[in-house]
Protein backbone atom coordinates (compact mmCIF):
# COMPACT_ATOMS: atom_id res chain seq x y z
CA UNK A 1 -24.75 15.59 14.41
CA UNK A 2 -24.63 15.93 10.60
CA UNK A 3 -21.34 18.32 9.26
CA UNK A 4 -19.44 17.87 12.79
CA UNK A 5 -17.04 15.09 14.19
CA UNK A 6 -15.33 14.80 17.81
CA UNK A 7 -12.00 14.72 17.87
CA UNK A 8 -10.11 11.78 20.06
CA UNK A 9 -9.23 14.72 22.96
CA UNK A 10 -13.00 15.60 23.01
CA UNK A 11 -13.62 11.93 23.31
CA UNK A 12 -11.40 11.52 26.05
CA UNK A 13 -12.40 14.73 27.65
CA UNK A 14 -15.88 13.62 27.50
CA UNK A 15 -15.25 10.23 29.21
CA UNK A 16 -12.92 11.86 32.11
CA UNK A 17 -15.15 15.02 32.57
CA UNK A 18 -18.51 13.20 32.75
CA UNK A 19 -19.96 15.23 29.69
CA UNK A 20 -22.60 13.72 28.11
CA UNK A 21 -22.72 13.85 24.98
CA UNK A 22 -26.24 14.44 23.98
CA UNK A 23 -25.44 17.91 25.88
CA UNK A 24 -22.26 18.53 23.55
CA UNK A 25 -24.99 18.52 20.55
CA UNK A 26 -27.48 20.48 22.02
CA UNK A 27 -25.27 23.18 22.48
CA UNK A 28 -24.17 23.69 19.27
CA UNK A 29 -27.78 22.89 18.09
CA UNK A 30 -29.16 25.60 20.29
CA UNK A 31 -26.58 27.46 22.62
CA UNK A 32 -27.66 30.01 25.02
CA UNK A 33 -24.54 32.43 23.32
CA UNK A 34 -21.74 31.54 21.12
CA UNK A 35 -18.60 33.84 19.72
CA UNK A 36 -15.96 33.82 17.10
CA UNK A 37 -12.77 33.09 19.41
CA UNK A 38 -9.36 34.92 18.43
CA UNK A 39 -8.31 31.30 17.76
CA UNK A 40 -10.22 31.31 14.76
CA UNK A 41 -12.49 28.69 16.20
CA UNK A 42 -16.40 28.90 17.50
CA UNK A 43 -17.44 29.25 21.04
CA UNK A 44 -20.69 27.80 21.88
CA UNK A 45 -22.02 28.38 25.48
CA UNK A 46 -24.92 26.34 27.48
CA UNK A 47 -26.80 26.00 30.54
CA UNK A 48 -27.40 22.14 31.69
CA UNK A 49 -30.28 22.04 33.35
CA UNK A 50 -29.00 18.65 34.24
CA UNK A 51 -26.30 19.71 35.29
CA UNK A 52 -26.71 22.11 38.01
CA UNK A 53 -27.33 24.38 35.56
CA UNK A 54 -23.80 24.92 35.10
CA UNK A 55 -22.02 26.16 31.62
CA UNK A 56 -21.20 23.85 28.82
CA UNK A 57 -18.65 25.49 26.61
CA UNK A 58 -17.69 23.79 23.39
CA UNK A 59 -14.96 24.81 21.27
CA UNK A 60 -15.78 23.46 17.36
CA UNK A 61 -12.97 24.38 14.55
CA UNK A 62 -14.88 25.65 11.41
CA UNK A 63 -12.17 25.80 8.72
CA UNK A 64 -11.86 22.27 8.46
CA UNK A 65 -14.83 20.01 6.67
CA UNK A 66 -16.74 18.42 8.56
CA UNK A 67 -16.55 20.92 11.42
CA UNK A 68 -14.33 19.72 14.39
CA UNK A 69 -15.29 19.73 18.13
CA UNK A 70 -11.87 20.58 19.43
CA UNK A 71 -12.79 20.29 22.90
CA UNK A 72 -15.30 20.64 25.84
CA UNK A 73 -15.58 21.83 29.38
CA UNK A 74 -17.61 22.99 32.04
């Protein structure tokens, strides 16, 4: 996805959590909710229908360029 990169822990976390990754840019395409963390970072939140409909969150740093996912979890 243009403006955004994964970092090498989202990678890994992807690989050992079974996350695919199509489902990491559909929810920061189109999220069901997302919120400004105290961290300073962005909080996207999705359903997987896929996925037992269970919540995708993925955490994307915005005050870097291009925009890093940080991490990802269910």
């Amino acid at each position: 996805m243009q403006n955004f990169i994964l970092s090498g822990h989202t990678k890994d976390m992807i690989k050992e959590r079974k996350i695919s990754e199509d489902w990491v840019w559909r929810t920061i395409k189109n999220p069901d909710w997302k919120n400004s963390g105290k961290d300073g970072n962005i909080h996207y939140f999705k359903g997987i229908t896929e996925h037992e409909e269970r919540i995708l969150h993925v955490v994307v740093n915005p005050n870097i360029t291009p925009m890093k996912v940080v991490t990802v979890f269910f």
